[in-house]
C-alpha atoms as a PDB file:
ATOM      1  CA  UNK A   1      31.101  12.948 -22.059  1.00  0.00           C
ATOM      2  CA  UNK A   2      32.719  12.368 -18.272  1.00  0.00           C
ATOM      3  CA  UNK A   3      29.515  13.648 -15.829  1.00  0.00           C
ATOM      4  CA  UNK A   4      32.332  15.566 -13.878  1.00  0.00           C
ATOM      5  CA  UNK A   5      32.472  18.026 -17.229  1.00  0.00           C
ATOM      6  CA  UNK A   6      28.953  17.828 -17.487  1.00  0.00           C
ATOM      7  CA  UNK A   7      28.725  19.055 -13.764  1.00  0.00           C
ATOM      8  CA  UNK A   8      30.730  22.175 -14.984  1.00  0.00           C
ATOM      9  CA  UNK A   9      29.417  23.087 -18.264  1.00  0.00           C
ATOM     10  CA  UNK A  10      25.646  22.977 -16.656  1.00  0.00           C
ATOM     11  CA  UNK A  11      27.141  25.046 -13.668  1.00  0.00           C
ATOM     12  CA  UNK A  12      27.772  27.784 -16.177  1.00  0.00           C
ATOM     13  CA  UNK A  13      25.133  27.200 -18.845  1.00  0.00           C
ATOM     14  CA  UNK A  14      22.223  27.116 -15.882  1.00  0.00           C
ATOM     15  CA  UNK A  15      19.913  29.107 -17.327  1.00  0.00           C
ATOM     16  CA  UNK A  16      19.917  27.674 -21.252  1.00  0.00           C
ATOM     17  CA  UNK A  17      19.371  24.369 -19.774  1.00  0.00           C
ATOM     18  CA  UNK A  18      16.687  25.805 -17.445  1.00  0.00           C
ATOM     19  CA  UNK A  19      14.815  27.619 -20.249  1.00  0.00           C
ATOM     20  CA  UNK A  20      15.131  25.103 -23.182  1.00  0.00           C
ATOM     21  CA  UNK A  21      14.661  21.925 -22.328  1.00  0.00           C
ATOM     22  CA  UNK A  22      14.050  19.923 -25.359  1.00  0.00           C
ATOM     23  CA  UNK A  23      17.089  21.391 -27.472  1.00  0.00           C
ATOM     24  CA  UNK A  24      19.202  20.607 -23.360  1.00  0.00           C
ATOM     25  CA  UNK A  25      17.826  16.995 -23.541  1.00  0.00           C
ATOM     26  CA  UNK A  26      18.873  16.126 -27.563  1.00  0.00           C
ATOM     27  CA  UNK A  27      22.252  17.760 -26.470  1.00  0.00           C
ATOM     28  CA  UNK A  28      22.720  15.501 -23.538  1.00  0.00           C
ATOM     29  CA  UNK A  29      21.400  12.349 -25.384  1.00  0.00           C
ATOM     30  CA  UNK A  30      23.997  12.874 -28.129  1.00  0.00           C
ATOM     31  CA  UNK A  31      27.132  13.581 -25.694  1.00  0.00           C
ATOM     32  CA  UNK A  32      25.482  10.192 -24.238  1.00  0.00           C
ATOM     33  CA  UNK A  33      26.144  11.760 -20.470  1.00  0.00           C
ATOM     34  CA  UNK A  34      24.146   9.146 -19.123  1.00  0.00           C
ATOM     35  CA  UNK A  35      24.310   6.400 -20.910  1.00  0.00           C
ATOM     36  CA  UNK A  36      26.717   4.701 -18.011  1.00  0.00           C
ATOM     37  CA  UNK A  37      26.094   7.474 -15.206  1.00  0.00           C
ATOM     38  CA  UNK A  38      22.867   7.591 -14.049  1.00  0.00           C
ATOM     39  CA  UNK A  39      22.722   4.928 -11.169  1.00  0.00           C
ATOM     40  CA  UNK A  40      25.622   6.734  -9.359  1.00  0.00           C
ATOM     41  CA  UNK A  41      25.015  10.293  -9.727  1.00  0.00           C
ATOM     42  CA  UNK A  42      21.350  10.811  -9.559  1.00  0.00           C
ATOM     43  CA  UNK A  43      22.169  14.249  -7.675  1.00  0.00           C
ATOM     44  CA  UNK A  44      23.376  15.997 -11.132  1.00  0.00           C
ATOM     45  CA  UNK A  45      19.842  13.925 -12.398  1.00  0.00           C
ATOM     46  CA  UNK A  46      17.866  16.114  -9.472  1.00  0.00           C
ATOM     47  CA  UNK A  47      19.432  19.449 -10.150  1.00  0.00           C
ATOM     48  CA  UNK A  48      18.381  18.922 -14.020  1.00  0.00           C
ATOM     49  CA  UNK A  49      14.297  18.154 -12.815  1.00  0.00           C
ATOM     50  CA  UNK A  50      14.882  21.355 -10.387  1.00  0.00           C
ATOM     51  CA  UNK A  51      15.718  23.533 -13.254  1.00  0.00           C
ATOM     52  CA  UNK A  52      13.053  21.835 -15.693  1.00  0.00           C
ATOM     53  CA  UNK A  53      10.606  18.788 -15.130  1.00  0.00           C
ATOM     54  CA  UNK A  54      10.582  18.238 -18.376  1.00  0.00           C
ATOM     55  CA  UNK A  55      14.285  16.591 -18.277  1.00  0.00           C
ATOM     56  CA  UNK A  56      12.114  13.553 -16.404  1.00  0.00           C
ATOM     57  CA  UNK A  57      11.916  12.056 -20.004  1.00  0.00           C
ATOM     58  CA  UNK A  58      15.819  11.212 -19.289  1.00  0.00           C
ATOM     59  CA  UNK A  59      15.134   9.286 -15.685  1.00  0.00           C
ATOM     60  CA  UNK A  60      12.053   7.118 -16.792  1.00  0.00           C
ATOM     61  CA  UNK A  61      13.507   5.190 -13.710  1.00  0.00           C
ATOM     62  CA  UNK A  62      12.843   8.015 -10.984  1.00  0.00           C
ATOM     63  CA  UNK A  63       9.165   7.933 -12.397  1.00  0.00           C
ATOM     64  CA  UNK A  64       8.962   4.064 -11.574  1.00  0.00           C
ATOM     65  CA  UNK A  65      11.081   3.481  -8.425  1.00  0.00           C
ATOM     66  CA  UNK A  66       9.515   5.378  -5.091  1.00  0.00           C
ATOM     67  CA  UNK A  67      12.831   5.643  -3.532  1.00  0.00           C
ATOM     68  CA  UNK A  68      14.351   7.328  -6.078  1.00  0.00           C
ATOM     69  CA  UNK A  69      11.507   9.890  -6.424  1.00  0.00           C
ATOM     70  CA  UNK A  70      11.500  10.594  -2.461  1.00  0.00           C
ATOM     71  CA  UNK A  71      15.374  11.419  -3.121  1.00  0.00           C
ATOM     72  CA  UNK A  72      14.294  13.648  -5.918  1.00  0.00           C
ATOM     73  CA  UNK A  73      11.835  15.005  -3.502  1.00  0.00           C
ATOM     74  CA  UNK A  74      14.109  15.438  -0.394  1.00  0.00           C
ATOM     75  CA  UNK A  75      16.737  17.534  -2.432  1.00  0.00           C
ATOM     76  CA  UNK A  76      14.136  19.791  -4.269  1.00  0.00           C
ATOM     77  CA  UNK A  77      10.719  19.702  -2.539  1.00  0.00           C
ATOM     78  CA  UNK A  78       9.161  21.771  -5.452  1.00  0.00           C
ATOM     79  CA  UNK A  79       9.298  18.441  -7.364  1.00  0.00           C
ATOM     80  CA  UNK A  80       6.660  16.866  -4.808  1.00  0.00           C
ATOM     81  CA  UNK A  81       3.962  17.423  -7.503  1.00  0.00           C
ATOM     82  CA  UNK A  82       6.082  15.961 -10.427  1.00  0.00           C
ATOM     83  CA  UNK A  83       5.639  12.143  -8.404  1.00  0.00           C
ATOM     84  CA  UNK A  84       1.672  12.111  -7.949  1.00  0.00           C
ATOM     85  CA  UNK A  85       1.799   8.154  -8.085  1.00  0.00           C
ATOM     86  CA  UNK A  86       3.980   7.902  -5.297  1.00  0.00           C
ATOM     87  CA  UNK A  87       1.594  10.339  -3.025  1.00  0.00           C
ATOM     88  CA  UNK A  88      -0.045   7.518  -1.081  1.00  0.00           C
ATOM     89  CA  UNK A  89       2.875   5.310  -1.800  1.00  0.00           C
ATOM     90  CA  UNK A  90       4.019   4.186   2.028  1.00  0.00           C
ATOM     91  CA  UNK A  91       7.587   3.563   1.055  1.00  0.00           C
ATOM     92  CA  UNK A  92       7.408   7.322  -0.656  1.00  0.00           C
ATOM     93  CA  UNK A  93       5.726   8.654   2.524  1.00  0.00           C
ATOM     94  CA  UNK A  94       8.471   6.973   4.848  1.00  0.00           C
ATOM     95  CA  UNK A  95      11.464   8.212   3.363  1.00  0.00           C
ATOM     96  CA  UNK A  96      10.337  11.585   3.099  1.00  0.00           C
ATOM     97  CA  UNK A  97       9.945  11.940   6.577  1.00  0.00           C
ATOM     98  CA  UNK A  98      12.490   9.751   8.309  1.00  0.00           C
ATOM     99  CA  UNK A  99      15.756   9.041   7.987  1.00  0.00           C
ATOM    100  CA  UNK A 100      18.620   6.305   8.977  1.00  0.00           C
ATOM    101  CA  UNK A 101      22.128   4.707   8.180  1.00  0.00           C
ATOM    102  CA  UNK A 102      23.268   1.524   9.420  1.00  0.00           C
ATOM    103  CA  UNK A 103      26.763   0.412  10.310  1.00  0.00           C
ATOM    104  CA  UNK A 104      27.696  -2.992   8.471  1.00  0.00           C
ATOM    105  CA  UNK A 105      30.498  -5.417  10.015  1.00  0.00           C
ATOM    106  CA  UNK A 106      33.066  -7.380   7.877  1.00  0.00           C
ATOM    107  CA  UNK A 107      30.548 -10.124   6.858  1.00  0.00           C
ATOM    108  CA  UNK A 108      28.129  -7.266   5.776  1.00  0.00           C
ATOM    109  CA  UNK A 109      25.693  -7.546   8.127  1.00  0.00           C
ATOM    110  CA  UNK A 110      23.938  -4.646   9.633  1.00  0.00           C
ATOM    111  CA  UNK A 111      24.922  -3.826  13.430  1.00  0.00           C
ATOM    112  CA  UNK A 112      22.884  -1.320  14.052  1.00  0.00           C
ATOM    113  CA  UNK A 113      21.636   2.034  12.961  1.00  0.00           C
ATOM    114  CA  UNK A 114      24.207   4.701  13.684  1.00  0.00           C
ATOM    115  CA  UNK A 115      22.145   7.320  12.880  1.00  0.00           C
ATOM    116  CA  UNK A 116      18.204   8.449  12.732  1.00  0.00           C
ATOM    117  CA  UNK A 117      16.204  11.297  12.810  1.00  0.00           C
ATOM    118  CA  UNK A 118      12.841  12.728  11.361  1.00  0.00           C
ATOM    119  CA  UNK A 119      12.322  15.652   8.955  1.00  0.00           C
ATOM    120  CA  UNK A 120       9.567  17.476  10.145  1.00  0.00           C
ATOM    121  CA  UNK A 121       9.026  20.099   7.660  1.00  0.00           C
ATOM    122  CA  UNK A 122       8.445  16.966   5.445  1.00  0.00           C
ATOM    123  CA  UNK A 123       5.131  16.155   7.548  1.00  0.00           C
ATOM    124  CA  UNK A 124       2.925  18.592   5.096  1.00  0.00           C
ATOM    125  CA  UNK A 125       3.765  16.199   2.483  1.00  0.00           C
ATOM    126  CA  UNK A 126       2.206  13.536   3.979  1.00  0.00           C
ATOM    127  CA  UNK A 127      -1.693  12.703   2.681  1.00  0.00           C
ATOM    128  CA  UNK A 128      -4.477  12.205   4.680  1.00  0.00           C
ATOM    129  CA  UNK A 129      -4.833   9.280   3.393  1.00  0.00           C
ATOM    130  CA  UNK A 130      -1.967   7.826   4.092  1.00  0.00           C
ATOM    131  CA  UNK A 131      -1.339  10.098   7.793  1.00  0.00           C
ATOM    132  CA  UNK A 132      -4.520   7.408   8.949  1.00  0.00           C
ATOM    133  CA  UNK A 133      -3.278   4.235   7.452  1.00  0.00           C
ATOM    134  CA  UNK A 134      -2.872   1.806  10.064  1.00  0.00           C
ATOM    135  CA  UNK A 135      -0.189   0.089   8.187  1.00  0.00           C
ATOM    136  CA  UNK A 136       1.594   3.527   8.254  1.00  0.00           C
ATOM    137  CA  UNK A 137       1.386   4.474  11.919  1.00  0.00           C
ATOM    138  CA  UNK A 138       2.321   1.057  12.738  1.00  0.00           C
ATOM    139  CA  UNK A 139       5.698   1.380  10.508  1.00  0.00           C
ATOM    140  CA  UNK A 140       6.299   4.554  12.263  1.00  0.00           C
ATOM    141  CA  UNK A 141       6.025   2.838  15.892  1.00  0.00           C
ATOM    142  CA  UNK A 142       8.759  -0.083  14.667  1.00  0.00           C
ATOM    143  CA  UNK A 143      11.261   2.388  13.152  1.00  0.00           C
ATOM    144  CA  UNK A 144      11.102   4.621  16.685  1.00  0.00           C
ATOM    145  CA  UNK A 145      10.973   1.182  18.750  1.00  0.00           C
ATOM    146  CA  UNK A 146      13.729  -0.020  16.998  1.00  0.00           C
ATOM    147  CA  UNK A 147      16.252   3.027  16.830  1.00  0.00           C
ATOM    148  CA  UNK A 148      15.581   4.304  19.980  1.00  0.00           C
ATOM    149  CA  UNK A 149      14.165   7.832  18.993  1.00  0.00           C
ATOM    150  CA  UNK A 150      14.366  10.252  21.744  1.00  0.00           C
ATOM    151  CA  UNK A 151      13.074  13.546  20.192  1.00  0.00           C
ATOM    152  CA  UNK A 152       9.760  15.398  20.573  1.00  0.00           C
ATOM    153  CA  UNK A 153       9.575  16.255  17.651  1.00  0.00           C
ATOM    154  CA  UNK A 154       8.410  12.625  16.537  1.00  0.00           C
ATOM    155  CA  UNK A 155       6.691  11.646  13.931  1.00  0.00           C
ATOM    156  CA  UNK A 156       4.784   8.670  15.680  1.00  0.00           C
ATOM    157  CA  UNK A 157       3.641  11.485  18.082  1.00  0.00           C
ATOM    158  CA  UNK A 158       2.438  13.649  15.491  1.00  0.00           C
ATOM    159  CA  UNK A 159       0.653  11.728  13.601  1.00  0.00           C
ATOM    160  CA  UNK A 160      -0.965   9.929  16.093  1.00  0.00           C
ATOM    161  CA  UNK A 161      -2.307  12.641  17.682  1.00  0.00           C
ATOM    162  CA  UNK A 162      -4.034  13.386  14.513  1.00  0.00           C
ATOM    163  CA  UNK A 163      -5.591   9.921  14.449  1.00  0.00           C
ATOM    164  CA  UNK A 164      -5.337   8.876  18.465  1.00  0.00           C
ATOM    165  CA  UNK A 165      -7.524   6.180  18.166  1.00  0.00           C
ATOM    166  CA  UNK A 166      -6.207   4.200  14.990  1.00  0.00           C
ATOM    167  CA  UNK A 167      -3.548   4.357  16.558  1.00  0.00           C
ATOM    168  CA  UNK A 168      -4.470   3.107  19.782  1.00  0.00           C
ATOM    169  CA  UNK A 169      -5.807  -0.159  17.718  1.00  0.00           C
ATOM    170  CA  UNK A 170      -3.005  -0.884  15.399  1.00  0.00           C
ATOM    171  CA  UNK A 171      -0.758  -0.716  17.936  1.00  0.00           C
ATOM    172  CA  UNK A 172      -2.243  -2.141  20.462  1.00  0.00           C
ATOM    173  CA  UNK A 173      -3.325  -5.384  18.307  1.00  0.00           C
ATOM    174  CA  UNK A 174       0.357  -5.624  17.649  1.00  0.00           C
ATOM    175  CA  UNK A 175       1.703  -6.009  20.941  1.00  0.00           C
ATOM    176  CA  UNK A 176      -1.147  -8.515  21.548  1.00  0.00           C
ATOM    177  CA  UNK A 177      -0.240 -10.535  18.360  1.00  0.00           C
ATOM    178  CA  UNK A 178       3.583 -10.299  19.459  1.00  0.00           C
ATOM    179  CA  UNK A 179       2.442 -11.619  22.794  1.00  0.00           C
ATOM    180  CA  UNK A 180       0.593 -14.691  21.466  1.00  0.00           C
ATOM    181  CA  UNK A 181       3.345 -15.429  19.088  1.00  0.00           C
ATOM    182  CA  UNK A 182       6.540 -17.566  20.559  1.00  0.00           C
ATOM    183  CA  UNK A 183       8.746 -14.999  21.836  1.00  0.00           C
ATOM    184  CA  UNK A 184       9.174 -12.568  24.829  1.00  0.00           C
ATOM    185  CA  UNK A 185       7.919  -9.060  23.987  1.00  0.00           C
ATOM    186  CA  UNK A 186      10.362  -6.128  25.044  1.00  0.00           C
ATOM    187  CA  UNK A 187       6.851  -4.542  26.387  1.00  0.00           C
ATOM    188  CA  UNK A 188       8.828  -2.117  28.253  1.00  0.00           C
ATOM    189  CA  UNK A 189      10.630  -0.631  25.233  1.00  0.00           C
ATOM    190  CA  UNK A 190       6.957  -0.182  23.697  1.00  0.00           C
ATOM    191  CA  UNK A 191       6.065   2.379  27.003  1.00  0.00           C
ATOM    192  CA  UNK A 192       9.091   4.208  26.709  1.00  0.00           C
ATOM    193  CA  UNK A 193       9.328   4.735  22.967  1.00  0.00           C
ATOM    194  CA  UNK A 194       5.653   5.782  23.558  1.00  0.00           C
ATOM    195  CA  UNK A 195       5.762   8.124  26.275  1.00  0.00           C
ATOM    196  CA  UNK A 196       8.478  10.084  24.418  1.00  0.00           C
ATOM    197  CA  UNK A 197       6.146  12.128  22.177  1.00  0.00           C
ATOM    198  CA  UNK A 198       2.802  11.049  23.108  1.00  0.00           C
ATOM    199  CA  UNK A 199       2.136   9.643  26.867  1.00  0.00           C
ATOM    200  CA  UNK A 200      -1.446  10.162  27.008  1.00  0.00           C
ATOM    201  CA  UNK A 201      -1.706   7.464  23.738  1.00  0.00           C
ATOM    202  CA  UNK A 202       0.860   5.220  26.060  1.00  0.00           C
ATOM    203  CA  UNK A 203      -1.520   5.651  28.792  1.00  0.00           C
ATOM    204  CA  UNK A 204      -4.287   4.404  26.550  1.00  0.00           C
ATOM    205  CA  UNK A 205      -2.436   1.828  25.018  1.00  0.00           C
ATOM    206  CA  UNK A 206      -1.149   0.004  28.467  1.00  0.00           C
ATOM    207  CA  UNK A 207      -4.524   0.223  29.988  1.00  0.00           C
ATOM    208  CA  UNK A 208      -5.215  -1.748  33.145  1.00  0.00           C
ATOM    209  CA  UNK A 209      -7.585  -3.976  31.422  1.00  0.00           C
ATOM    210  CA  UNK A 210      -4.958  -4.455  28.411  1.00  0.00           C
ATOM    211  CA  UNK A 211      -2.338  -5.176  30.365  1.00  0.00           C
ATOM    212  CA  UNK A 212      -4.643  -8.060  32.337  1.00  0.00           C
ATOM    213  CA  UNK A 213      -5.357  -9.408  29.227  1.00  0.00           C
ATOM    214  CA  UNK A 214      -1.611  -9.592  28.195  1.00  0.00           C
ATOM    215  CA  UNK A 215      -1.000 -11.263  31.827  1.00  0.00           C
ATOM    216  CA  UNK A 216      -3.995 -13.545  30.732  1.00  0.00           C
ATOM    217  CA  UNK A 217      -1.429 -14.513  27.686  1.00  0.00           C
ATOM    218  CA  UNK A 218       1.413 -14.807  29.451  1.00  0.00           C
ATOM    219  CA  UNK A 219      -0.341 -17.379  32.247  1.00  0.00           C
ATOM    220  CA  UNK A 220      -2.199 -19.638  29.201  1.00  0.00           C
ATOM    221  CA  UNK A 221       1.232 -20.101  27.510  1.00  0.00           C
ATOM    222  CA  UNK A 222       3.130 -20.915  30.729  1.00  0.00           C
ATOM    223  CA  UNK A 223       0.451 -23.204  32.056  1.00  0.00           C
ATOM    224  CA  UNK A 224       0.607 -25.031  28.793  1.00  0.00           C
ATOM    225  CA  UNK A 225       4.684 -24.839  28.979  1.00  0.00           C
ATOM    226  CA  UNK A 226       4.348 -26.711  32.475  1.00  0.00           C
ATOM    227  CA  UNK A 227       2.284 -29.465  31.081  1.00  0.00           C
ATOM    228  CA  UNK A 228       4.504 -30.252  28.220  1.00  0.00           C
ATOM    229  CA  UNK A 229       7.051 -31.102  30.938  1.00  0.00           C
ATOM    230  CA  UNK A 230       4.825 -32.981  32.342  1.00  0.00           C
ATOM    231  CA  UNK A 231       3.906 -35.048  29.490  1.00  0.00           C
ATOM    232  CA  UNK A 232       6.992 -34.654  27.641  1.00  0.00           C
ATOM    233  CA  UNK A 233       7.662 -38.482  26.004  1.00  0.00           C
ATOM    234  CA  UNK A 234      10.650 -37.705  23.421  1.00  0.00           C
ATOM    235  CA  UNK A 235      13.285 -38.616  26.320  1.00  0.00           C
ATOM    236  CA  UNK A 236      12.937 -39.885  30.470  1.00  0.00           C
ATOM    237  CA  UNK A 237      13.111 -36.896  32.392  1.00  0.00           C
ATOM    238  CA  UNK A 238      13.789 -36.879  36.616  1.00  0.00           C
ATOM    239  CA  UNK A 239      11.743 -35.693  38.437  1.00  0.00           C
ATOM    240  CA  UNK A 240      14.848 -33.383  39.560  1.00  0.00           C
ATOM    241  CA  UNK A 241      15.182 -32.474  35.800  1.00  0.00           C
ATOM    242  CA  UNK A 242      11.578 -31.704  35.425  1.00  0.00           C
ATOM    243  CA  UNK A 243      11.483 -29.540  38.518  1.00  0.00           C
ATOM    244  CA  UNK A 244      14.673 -27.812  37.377  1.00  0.00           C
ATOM    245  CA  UNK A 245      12.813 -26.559  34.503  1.00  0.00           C
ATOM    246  CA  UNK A 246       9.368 -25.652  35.633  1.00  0.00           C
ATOM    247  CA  UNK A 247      11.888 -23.374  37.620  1.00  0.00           C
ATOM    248  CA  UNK A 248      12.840 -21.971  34.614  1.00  0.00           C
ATOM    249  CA  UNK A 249       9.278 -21.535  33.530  1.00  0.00           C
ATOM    250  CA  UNK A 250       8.018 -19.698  36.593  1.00  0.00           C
ATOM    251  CA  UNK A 251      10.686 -17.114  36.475  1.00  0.00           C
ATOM    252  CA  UNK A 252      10.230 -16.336  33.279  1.00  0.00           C
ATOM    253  CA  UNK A 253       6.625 -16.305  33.901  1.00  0.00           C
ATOM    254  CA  UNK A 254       7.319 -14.026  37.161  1.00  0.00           C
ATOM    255  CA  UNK A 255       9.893 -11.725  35.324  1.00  0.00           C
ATOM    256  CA  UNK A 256       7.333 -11.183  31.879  1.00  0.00           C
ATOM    257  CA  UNK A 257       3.702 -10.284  34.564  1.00  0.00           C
ATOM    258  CA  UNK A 258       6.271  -7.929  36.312  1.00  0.00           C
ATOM    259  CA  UNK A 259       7.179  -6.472  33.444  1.00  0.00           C
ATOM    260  CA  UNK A 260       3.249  -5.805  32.092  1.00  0.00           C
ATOM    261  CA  UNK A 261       3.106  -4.344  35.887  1.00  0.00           C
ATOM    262  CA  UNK A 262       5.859  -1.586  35.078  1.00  0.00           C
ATOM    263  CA  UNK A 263       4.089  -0.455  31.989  1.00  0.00           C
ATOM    264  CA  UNK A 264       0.801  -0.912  33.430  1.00  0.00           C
ATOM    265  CA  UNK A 265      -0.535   3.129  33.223  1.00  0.00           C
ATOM    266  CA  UNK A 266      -2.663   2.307  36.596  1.00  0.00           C
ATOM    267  CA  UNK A 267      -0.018   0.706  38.112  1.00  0.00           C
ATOM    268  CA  UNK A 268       2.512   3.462  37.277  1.00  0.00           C
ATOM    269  CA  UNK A 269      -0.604   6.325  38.198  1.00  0.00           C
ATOM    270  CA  UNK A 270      -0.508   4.591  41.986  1.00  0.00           C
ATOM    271  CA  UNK A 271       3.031   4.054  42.515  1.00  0.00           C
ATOM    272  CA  UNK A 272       3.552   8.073  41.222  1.00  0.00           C
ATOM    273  CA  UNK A 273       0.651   8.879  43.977  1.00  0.00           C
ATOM    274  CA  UNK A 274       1.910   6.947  46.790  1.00  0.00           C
ATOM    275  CA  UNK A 275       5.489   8.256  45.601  1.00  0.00           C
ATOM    276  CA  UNK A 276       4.170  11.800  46.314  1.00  0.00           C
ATOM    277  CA  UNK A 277       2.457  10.714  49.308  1.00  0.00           C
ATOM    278  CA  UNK A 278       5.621   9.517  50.655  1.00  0.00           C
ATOM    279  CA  UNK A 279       7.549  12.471  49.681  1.00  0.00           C
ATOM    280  CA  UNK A 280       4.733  15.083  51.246  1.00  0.00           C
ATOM    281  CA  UNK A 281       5.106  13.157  54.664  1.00  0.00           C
ATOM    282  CA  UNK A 282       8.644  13.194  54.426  1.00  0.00           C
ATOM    283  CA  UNK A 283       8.889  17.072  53.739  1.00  0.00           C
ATOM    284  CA  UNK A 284       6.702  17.503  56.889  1.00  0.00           C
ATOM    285  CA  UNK A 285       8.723  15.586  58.589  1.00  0.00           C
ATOM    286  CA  UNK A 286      11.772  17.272  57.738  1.00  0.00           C
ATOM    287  CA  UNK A 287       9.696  21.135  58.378  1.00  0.00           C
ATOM    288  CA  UNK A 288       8.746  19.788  61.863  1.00  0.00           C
ATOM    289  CA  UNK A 289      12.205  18.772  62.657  1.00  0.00           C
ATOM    290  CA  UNK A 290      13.886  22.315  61.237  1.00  0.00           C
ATOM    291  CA  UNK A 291      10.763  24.095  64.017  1.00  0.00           C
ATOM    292  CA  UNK A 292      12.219  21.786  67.211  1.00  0.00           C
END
C-alpha cells in the first residue's frame, strides 16, 4: 500500500489503531506499508509509537540506532521511557537538546552551519549521569565554540553550573592540549563563547596562573621554532633569510601572548578598573567644568 494512503486511512481510523495494536500491526504487515518506506518517512513510524508502543515491534531499527530514537523522542517526548538504552547514550543526550543544519556547496562539502539552537525543555531529559560526564560538557563547549551560540539560555551554561568544577577541568585541559599541539588556538573565541552563559566559569577557566602557563607554552614552542632555524641543514639559508623568518616567529609569538593577555580574567578585571577610574576622573572633570 502507497504510505500517502496509509497516512489517510490512520488519520481516520486513529483510535482502532491506538487501542488494538496487535490486530493494527498484522494489518500493516500484510498491506506490506513498510516494506520499502520506512527509511524516508519515519514521522508516520513516530505517530504509530505515540498512539501505541507496542507498534516498536515494526521499527526494530529505532530500538538500535540512537539517532533515530532521539527523533522519536523529539516529536513525542512521552516516548522518552520507551528508549531506556539510549538514556546515558551521549549521541542520544546531544540531539535531544541541541540542534543544527549545515549548508553544503556543489562539491558537497559542508560550509557552515546555517542554523543552531538548544531545546531547553529537553534539559530534564538529561541524566545525571551523563549532565557530569566530562566527555559531555566538553561536546557541549565545541558545538557552542563552533556555531557561535549567542543565547542565555545555553546549554554549556546550564549544565556547567550544575557541575562548575568538571567543567572547569575538562575544559580547561583542552585548551592546554590544543595549545601544546601544532596549531594556533582561537583562545579568544573560547572567552567569548564562555562568557555568554556562564562568565564566572570563564573567569575560572582563564585564570592568571592558567593563562601564564599557556604563555609558558607558547614561549617553549617558539624558542624551539628559533633554533630549528638556526640549525636547519635540509637547504643553505642567509643569514637575511634566517632573520626574515625569526621575524615571522616573533610576531606570531607577540600576536598569540597578546592574545592569552585579552582573555586573561586579571588582566581584563584591571583594565575594567582602571577603565572606570578613567571614566570617574573624567566625569569630575566634566562636573567641575559645567560649575566654572
Amino acid at each position: 500500500m502507497n504510505i500517502d494512503k496509509f497516512k489517510k486511512i490512520l488519520e481516520k481510523k486513529e483510535d482502532w489503531f491506538k487501542n488494538n495494536p496487535e490486530n493494527g500491526i498484522d494489518w500493516i504487515n500484510k498491506k506490506k506499508i513498510f516494506i520499502k518506506s520506512e527509511k524516508q518517512n519515519y514521522d508516520i513510524c513516530f505517530k504509530l509509537l505515540s498512539l501505541n508502543e507496542e507498534y516498536i515491534k515494526l521499527f526494530p531499527k529505532i530500538s538500535k540506532e540512537a539517532f533515530l530514537a532521539a527523533e522519536a523522542v523529539l516529536e513525542y517526548p512521552k516516548l522518552y521511557d520507551l528508549f531506556p538504552q539510549f538514556h546515558e547514550n551521549l549521541e542520544f543526550c546531544k540531539r535531544l537538546i541541541t540542534f543544527y543544519y549545515s549548508k553544503f556547496d556543489n562539491n558537497g562539502n559542508r560550509i557552515k552551519p546555517i542554523s543552531n539552537e538548544y531545546r531547553p525543555k529537553f534539559y530534564k531529559f538529561i541524566p545525571e549521569s551523563v549532565a557530569k560526564n566530562p566527555e559531555f560538557l566538553l561536546e557541549l563547549f565545541l558545538f557552542e565554540n563552533d556555531n557561535s551560540l549567542k543565547t542565555p539560555e545555553s546549554a554549556l551554561a546550564y549544565f556547567s553550573e550544575l557541575h562548575p568544577d568538571i567543567a572547569e577541568k575538562t575544559i580547561k585541559e583542552y585548551i592546554y592540549k590544543k595549545f601544546l599541539g601544532r596549531f594556533e588556538v582561537p583562545v579568544k573565541n573560547y572567552r567569548e563563547t564562555l562568557d555568554v552563559g556562564n562568565p564566572e566559569l570563564a573567569d575560572k577557566i582563564f585564570s592568571h596562573e592558567f593563562c601564564n602557563s599557556l604563555k609558558k607554552i607558547v614561549g617553549d614552542k617558539t624558542k624551539k621554532e628559533v633554533e630549528d632555524v638556526h640549525n636547519y641543514n635540509v637547504f643553505v639559508l642567509t643569514d637575511k633569510e634566517k632573520l626574515e623568518w625569526i621575524n615571522k616567529i616573533e610576531k606570531r609569538y607577540n600576536e598569540q601572548i597578546n592574545n592569552i593577555n585579552d582573555v586573561d580574567s586579571e588582566s581584563i578585571k584591571m583594565k575594567k578598573a582602571k577603565d572606570e577610574k578613567l571614566n570617574k576622573k573624567e566625569q569630575n572633570m566634566s562636573d567641575e567644568h559645567e560649575i566654572e
